[in-house]
Protein backbone atom coordinates (compact mmCIF):
# COMPACT_ATOMS: atom_id res chain seq x y z
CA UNK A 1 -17.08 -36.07 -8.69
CA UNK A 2 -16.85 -32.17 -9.07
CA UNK A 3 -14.22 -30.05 -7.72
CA UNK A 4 -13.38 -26.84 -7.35
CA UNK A 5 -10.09 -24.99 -8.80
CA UNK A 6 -8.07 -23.06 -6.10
CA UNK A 7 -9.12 -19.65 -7.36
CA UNK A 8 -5.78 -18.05 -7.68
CA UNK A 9 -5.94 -16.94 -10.45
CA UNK A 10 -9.44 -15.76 -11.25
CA UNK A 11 -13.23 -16.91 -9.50
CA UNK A 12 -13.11 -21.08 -8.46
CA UNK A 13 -14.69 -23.04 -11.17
CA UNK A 14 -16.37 -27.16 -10.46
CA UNK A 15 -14.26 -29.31 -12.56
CA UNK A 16 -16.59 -32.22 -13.19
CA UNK A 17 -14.09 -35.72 -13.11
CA UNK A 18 -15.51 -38.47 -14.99
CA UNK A 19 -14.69 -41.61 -13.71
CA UNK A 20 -12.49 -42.53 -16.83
CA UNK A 21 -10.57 -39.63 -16.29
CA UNK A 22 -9.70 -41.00 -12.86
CA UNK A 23 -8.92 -44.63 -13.83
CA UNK A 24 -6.89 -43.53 -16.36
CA UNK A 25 -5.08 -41.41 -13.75
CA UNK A 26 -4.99 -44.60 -11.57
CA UNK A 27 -3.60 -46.24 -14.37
CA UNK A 28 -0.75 -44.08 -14.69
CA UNK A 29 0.23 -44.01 -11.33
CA UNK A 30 0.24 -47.84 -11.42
CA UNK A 31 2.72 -47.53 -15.02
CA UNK A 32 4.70 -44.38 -14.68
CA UNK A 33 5.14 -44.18 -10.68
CA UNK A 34 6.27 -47.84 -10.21
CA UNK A 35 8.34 -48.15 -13.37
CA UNK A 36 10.08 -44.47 -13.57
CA UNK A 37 9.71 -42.66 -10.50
CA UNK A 38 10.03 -45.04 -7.15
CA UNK A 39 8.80 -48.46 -6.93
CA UNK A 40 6.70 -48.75 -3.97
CA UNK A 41 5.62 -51.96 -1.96
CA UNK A 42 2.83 -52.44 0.63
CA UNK A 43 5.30 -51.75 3.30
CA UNK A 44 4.84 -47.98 2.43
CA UNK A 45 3.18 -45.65 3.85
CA UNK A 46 1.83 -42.22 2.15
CA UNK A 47 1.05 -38.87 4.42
CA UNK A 48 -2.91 -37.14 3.48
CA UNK A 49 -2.16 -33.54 4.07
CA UNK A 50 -4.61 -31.88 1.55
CA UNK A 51 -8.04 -31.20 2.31
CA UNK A 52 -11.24 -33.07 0.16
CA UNK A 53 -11.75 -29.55 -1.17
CA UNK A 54 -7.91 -29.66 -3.17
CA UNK A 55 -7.22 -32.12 -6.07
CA UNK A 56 -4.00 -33.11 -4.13
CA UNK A 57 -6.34 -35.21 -2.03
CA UNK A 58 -7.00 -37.50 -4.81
CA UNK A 59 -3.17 -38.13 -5.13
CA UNK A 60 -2.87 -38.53 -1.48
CA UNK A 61 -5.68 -41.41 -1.48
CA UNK A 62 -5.71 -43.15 -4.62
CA UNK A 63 -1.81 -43.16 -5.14
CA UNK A 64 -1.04 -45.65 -1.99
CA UNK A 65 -4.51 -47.45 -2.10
CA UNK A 66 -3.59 -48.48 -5.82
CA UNK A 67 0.21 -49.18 -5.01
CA UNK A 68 -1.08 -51.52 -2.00
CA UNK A 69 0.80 -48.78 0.27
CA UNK A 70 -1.16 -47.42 3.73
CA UNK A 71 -2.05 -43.83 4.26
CA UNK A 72 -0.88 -41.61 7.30
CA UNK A 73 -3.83 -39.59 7.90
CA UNK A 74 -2.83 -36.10 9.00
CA UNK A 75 -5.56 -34.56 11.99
CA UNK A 76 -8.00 -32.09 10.70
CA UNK A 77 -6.55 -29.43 13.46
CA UNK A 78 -2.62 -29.99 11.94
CA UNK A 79 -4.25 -29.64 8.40
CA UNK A 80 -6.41 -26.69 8.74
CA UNK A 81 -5.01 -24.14 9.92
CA UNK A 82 -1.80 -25.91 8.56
CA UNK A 83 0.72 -26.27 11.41
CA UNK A 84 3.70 -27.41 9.74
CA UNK A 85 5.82 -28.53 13.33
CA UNK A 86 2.83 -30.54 14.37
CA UNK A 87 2.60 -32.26 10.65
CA UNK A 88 6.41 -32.44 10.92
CA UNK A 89 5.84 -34.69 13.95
CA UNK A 90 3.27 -36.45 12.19
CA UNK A 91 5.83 -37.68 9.67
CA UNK A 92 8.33 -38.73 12.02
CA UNK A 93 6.75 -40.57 14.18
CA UNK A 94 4.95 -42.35 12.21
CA UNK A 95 7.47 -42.88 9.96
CA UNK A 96 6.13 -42.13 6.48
CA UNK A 97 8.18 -43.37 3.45
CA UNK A 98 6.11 -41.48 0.98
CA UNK A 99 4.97 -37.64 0.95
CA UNK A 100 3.29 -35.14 -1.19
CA UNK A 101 2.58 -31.46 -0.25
CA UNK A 102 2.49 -28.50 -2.68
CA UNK A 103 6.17 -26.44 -2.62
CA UNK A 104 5.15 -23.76 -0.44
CA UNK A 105 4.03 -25.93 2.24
CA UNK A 106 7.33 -28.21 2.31
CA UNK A 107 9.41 -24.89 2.22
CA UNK A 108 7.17 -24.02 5.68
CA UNK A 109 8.08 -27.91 7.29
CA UNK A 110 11.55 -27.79 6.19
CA UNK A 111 13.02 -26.18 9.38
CA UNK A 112 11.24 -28.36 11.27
CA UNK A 113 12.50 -32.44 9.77
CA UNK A 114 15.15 -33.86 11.12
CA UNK A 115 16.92 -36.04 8.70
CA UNK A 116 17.94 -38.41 11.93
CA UNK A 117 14.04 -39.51 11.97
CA UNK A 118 13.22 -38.88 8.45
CA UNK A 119 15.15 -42.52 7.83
CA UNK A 120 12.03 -44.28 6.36
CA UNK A 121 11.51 -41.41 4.35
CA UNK A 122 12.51 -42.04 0.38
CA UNK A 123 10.61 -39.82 -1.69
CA UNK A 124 8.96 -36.55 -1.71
CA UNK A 125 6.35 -34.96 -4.51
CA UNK A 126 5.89 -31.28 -4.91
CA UNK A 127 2.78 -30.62 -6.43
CA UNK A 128 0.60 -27.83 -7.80
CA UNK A 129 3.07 -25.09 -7.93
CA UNK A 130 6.67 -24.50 -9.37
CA UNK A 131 9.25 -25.87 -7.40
CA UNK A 132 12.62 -23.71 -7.21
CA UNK A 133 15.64 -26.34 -7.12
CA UNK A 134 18.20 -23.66 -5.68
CA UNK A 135 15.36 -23.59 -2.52
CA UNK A 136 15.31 -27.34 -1.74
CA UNK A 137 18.89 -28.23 -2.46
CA UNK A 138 20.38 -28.04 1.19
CA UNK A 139 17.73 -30.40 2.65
CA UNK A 140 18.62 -32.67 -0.24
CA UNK A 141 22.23 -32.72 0.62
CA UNK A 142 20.86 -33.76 4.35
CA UNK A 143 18.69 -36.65 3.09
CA UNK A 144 20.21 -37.86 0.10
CA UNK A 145 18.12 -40.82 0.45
CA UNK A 146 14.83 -38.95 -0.31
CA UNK A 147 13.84 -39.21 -3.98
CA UNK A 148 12.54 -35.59 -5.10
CA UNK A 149 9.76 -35.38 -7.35
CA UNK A 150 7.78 -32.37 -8.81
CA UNK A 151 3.83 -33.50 -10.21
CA UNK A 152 2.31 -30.58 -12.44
CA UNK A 153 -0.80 -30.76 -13.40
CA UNK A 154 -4.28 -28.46 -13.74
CA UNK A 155 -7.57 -30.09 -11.93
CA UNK A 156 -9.23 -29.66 -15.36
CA UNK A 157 -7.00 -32.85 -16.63
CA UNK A 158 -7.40 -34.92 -13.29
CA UNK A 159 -4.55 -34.13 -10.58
CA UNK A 160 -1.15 -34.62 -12.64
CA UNK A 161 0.11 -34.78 -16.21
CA UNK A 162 3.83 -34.45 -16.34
CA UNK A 163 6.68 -35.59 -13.53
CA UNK A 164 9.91 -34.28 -12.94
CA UNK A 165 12.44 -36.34 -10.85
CA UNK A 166 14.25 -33.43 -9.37
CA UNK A 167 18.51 -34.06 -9.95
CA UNK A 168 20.07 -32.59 -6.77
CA UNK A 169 23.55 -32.32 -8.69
CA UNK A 170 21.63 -29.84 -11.33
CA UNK A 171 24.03 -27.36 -13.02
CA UNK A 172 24.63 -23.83 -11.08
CA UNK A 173 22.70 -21.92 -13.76
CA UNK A 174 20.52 -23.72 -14.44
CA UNK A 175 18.48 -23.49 -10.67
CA UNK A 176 16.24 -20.87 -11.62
CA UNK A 177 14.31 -22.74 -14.43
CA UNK A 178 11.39 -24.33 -13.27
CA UNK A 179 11.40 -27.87 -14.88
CA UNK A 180 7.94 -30.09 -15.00
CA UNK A 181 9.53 -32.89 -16.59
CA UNK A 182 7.82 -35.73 -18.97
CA UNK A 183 4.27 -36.77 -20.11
CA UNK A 184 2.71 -38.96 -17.62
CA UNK A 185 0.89 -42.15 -19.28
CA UNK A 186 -2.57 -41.19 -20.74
CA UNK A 187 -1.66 -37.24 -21.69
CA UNK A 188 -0.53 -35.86 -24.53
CA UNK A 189 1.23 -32.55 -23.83
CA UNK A 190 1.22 -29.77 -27.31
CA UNK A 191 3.46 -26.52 -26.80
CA UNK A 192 1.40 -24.57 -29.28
CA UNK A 193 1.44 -21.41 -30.98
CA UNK A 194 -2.21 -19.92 -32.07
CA UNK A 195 -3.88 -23.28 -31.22
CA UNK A 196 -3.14 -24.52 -34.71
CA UNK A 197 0.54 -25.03 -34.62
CA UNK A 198 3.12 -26.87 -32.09
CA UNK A 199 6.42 -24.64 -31.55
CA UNK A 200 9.81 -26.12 -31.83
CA UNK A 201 12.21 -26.85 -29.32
CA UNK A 202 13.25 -23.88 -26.85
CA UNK A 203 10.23 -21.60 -28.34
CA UNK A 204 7.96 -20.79 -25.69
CA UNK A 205 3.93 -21.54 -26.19
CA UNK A 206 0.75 -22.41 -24.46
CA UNK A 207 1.08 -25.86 -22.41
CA UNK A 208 -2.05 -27.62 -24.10
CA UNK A 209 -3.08 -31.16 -22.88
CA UNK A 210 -5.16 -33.95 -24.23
CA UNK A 211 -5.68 -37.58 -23.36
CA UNK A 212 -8.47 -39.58 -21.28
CA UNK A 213 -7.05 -37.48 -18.20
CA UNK A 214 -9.00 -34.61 -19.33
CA UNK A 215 -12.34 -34.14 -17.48
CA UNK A 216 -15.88 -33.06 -19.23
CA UNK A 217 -15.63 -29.34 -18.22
CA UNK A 218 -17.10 -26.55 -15.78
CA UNK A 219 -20.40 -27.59 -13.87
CA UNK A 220 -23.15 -25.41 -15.13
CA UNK A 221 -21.03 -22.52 -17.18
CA UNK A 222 -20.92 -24.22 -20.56
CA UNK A 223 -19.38 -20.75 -22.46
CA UNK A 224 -15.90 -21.18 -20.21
CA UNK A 225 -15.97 -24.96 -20.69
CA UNK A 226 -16.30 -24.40 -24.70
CA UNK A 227 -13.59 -22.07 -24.38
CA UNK A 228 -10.92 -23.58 -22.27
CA UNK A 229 -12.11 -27.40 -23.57
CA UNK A 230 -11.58 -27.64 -26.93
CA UNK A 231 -11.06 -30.40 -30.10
CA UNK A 232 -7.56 -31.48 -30.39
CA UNK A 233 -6.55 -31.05 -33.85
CA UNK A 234 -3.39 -32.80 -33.14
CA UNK A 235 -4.93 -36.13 -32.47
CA UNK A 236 -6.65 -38.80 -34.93
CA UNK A 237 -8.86 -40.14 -32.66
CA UNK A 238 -12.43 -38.68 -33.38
CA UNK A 239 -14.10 -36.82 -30.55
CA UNK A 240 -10.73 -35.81 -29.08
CA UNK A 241 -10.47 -32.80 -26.81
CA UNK A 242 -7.65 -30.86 -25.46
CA UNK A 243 -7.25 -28.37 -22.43
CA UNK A 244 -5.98 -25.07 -23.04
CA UNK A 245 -3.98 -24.78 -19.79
CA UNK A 246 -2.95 -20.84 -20.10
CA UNK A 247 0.51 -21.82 -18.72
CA UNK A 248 3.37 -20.81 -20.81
CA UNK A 249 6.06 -23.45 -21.55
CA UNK A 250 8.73 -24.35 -23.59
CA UNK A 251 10.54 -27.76 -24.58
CA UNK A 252 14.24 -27.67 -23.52
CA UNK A 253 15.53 -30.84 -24.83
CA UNK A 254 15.87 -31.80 -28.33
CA UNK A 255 13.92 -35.47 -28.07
CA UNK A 256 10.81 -32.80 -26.63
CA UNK A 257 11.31 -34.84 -22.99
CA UNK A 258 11.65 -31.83 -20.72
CA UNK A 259 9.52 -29.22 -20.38
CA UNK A 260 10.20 -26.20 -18.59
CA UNK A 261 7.66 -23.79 -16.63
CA UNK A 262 8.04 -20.24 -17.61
CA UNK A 263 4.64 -18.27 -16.21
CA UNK A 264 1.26 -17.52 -17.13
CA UNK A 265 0.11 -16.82 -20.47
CA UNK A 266 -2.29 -14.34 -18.80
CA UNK A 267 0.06 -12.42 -16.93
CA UNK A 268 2.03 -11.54 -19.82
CA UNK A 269 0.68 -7.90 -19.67
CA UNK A 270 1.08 -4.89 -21.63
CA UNK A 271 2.33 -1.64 -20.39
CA UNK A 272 2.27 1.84 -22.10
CA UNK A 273 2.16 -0.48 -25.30
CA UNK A 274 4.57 -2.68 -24.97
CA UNK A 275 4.53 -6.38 -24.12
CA UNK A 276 5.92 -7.61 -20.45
CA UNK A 277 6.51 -11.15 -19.83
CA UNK A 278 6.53 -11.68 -16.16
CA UNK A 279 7.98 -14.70 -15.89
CA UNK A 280 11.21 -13.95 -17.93
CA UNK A 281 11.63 -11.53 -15.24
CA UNK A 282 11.04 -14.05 -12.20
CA UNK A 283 13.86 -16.16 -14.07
CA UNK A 284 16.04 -13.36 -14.63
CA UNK A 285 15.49 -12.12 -10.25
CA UNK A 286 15.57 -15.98 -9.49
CA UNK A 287 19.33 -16.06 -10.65
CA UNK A 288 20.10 -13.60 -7.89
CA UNK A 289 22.39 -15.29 -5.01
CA UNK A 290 20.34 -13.25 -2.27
CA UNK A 291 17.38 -14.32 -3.90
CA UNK A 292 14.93 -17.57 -2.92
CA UNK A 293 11.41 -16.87 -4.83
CA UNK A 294 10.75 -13.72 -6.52
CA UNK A 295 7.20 -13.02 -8.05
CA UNK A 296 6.32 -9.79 -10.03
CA UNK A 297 3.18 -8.68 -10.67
CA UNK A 298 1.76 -5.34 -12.50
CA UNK A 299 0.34 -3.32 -10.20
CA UNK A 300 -2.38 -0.12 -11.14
CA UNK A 301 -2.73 1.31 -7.34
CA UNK A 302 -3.76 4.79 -9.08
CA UNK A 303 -6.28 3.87 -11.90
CA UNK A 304 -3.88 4.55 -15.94
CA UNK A 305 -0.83 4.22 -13.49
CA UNK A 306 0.70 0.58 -14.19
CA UNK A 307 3.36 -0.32 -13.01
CA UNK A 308 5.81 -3.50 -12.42
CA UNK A 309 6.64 -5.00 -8.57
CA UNK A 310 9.05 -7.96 -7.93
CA UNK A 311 8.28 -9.29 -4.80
CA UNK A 312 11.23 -11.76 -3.26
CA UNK A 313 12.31 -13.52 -0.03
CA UNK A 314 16.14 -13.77 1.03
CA UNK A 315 18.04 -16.76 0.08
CA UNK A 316 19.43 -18.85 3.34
CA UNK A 317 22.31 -17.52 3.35
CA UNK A 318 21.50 -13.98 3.46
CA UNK A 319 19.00 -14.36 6.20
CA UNK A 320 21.86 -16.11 8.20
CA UNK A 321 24.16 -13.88 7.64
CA UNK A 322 21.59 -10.83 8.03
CA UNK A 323 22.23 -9.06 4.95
CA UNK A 324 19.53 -7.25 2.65
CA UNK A 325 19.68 -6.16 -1.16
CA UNK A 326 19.37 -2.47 -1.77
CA UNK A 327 16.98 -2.02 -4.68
CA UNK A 328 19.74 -0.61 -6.91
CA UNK A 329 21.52 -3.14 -7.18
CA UNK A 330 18.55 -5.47 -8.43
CA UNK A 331 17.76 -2.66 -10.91
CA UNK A 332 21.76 -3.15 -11.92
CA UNK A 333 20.50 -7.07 -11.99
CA UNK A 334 17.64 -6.63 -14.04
CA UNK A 335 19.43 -4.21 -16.87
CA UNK A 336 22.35 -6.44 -17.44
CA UNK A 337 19.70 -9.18 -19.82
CA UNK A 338 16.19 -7.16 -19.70
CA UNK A 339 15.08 -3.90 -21.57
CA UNK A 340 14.54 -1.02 -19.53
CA UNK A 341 11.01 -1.27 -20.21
CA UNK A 342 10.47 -4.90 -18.46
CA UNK A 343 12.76 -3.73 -15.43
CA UNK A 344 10.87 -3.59 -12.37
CA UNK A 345 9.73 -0.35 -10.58
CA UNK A 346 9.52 -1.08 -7.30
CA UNK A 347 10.94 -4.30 -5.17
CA UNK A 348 9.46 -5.70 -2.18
CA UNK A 349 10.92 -8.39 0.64
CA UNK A 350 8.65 -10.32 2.15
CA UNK A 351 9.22 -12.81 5.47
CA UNK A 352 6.65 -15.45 4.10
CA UNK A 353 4.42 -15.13 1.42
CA UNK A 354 0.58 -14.54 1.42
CA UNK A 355 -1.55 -18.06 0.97
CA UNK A 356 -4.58 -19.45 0.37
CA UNK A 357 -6.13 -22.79 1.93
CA UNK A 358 -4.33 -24.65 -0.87
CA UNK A 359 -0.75 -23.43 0.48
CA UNK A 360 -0.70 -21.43 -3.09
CA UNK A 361 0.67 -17.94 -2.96
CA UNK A 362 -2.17 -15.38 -2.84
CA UNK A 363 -1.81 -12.58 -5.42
CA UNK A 364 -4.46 -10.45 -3.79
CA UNK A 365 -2.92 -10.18 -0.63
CA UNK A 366 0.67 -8.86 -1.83
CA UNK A 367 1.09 -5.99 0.24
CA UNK A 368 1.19 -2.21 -1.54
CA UNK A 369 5.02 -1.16 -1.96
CA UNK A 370 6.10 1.64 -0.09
CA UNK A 371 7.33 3.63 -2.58
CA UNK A 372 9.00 2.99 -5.91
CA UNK A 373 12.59 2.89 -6.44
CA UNK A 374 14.13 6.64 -6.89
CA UNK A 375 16.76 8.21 -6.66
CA UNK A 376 17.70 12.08 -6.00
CA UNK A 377 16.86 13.69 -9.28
CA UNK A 378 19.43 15.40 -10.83
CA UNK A 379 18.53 18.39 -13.31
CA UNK A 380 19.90 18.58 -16.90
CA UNK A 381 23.69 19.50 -17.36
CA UNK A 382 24.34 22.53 -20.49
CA UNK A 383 22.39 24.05 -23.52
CA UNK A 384 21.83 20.34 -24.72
CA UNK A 385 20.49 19.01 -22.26
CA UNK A 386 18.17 21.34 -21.14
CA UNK A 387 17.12 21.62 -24.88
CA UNK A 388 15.97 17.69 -24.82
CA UNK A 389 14.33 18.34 -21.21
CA UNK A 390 11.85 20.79 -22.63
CA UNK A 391 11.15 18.38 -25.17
CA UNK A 392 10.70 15.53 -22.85
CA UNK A 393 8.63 17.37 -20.61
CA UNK A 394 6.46 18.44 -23.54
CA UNK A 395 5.73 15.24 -25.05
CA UNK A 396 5.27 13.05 -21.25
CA UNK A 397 3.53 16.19 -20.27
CA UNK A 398 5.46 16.69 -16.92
CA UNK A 399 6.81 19.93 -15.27
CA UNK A 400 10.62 18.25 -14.64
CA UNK A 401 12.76 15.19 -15.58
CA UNK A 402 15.88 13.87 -14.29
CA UNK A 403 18.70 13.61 -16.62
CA UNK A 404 19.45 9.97 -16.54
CA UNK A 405 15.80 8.94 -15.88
CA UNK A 406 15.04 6.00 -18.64
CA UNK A 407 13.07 7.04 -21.45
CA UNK A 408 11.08 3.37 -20.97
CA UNK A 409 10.81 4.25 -17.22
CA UNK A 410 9.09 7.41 -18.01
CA UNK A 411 6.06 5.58 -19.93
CA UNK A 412 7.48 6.05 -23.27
CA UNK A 413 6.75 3.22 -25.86
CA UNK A 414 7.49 2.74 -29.83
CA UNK A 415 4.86 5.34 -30.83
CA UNK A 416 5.83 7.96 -28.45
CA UNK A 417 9.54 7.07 -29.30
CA UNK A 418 8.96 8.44 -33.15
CA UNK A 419 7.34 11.68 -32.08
CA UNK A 420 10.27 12.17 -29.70
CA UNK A 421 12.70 11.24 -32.64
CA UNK A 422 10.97 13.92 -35.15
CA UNK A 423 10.85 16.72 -32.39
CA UNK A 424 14.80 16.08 -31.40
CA UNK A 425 15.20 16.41 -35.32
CA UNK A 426 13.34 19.31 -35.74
CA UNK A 427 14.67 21.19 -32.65
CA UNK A 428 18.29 20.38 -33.96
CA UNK A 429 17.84 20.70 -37.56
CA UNK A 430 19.05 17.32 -38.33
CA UNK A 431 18.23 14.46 -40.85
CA UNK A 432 17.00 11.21 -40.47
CA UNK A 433 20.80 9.94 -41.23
CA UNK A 434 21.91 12.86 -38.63
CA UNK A 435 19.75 11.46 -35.86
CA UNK A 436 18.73 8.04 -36.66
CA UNK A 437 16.50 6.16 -34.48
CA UNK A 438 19.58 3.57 -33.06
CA UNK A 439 20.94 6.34 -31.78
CA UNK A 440 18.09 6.90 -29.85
CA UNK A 441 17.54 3.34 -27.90
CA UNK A 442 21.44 3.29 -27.34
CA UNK A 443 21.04 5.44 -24.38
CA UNK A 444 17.05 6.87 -24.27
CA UNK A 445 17.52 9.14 -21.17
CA UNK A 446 18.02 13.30 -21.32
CA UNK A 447 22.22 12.77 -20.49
CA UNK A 448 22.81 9.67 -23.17
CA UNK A 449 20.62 11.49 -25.78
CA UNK A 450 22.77 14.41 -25.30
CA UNK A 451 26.04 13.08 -25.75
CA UNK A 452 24.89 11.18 -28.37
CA UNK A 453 24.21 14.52 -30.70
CA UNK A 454 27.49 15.72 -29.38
CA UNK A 455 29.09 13.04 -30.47
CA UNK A 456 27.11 11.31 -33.58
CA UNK A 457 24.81 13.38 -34.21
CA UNK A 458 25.19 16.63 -36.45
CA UNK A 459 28.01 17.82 -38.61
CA UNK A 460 28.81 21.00 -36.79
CA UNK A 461 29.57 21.30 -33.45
CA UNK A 462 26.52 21.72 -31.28
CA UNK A 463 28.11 23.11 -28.01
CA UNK A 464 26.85 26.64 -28.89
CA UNK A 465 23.36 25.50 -29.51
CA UNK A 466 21.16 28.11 -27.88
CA UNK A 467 18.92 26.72 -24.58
């Protein structure tokens, strides 16, 4: 069969499914599922949410139908537009024992199962998106029967490649990472660096896949097929091909059994020069209390005006309790572990988040912030200072600067940072030992470059420099 990728990230693309890549899959549902994850019995039954269009179909049908388990088949009306109290009902009364639905959509039915009728219920697969532990952990406490599992997966390598029994006793910290667990029968999984090379244990790389689970490529666009589908120089079995997933990853336990899910390769970005990864700044928002799913995202509203947004919803308890986050105290957040450079701009709470068909979050439809984050600015303070603002304004080209406005923040970056260095020096009179370029970075704003001359800077005193 052929099937179409969601399109979130880029223009759909017909993934053409050979039929050993599906009887492999079927295979490793029979192995992996029954063995590892929850034995099922023909006295199951499994819900069919996901339309023929999604890959999440395939699970829904050929999962039961190979375990000998019945499907609940979920009306077209309840399933398009989804209605989640309606599908809700649909799993309570007729008492489903098995589930899948992607994250976002089982955040959406959440309010609406009650774990009094959710009895036959005992396990649950999130697929097709990251699943955030910290979001799902109260409904676990109220069904401790269910077995959580997250499926990841790309359509190119038929439906799902790793699983991840989710542990509802997980550590505090660590319920921001995004785990996707172990290699599902008939996949090999590489974390690679340049292709060529795997990476070590807690180095982050490009998720690669191989194994009879990978498909023959794009219908009719043989350039993107030879460059996503290529030959697996990992394997010794001639002919073998791997898929170049774009996802970035990273192994987190020594026997490489874990895998954890840290972002797109293609949405780590560059800005004014230097390199942004995206996802180490979901992780680093994610760790927020107030916080349930952040997303950030470079934004260019005015065309050579880039700029980083974190979008976010409230955490349970703050919407209970009514409380919001004042942006400067996630800017405090984001500065205690990230460089001023990767520290987001503007911040943005949403109710719900944008989808598509697929219950995936909808990039294009993130609504335009409001403003950035800003604060009163406050003009430079003595000779020194006002000495350093003429300098800042002349190399960022600007009529005005506040004092303790970041030099990162500004659109500075390593290049710009040496022509600031050598004008400070000239402007001063000092040496490279004077003024050394540590000093600079220790504090790169008009204020903290100023005390820094004061007070490590030149030999003489510098309080009677002339303005």
């Amino acid at each position: 069969y052929c099937i179409f990728t969601s399109g979130s990230t880029g223009r759909p693309k017909g993934v053409v499914v050979l039929h050993r890549n599906l009887l492999t899959y079927a295979a490793s549902v029979l192995s992996d599922y029954d063995a590892n994850v929850c034995p099922f019995s023909r006295e199951d039954s499994h819900n069919w949410l996901a339309s023929f269009a999604f890959d999440q179909s395939i699970s829904e049908i050929i999962k039961p139908l190979c375990l000998g388990a019945s499907i609940v088949v979920t009306p077209a009306d309840v399933r398009e537009p989804f209605d989640a109290q309606r599908h809700a009902d649909v799993l309570m009364s007729q008492r489903a024992t098995l589930c899948c639905t992607t994250p976002a959509a089982f955040y959406v039915l959440m309010p609406f199962l009650k774990p009094a009728l959710l009895t036959r219920l005992r396990w649950q697969e999130l697929c097709s998106d990251k699943t955030e532990m910290r979001k799902i952990q109260r409904f676990c406490a109220s069904c401790p029967w269910v077995r959580f599992v997250t499926a990841y997966g790309p359509t190119e390598c038929t439906v799902s490649s790793t699983l991840c029994p989710i542990d509802t006793e997980v550590k505090k910290e660590r319920l921001w990472e995004f785990l996707i667990g172990w290699t599902c029968p008939g996949n090999r999984i590489y974390v690679t660096k340049d292709i060529a090379n795997l990476c070590p244990v807690g180095i982050p790389g490009e998720l690669c896949i191989g194994g009879d689970q990978v498909t023959a490529g794009y219908a009719k666009s043989p350039i993107k097929t030879a460059t996503a589908f290529i030959a697996d120089p990992f394997s010794d079995i001639p002919g073998s091909r791997m898929y170049r997933t774009g996802d970035l990853v990273r192994w987190v336990t020594s026997n490489y059994a874990e895998l954890e899910y840290m972002g797109r390769i293609d949405f780590q970005v560059k800005i004014r020069g230097l390199r942004i990864e995206l996802g180490e700044i979901e992780a680093r928002l994610a760790v927020h209390e107030g916080i349930k799913r952040p997303m950030v995202i470079v934004r260019e509203d005015t065309p050579g005006q880039p700029y980083i947004t974190a979008y976010y919803t409230h955490s349970d308890e703050y919407l209970e309790e009514g409380k919001t986050i004042p942006d400067s105290e996630l800017v405090a957040h984001c500065k205690q572990s990230l460089p001023e450079y990767m520290v987001p701009t503007c911040y943005v709470a949403l109710e719900a988040y944008p989808v598509t068909n697929s219950m995936k979050v909808d990039r294009a439809r993130l609504p335009v912030p409001q403003a950035p984050v800003a604060a009163e600015a406050a003009p430079p303070i003595g000779p020194v200072e006002e000495r350093i603002a003429r300098i800042w304004c002349e190399v960022f080209n600007v009529k005005s600067v506040d004092r303790k406005m970041s030099f990162y923040a500004t659109g500075g970056n390593s290049l710009i940072a040496m022509t600031f260095i050598v004008k400070i020096r000239m402007a001063f009179g000092l040496s490279d030992k004077d003024f050394p370029m540590s000093l600079f970075f220790a504090d790169p704003c008009v204020a903290g470059l100023a005390l820094a001359l004061s007070t490590g800077g030149a030999a003489e005193d510098t309080t009677g420099w002339p303005g």
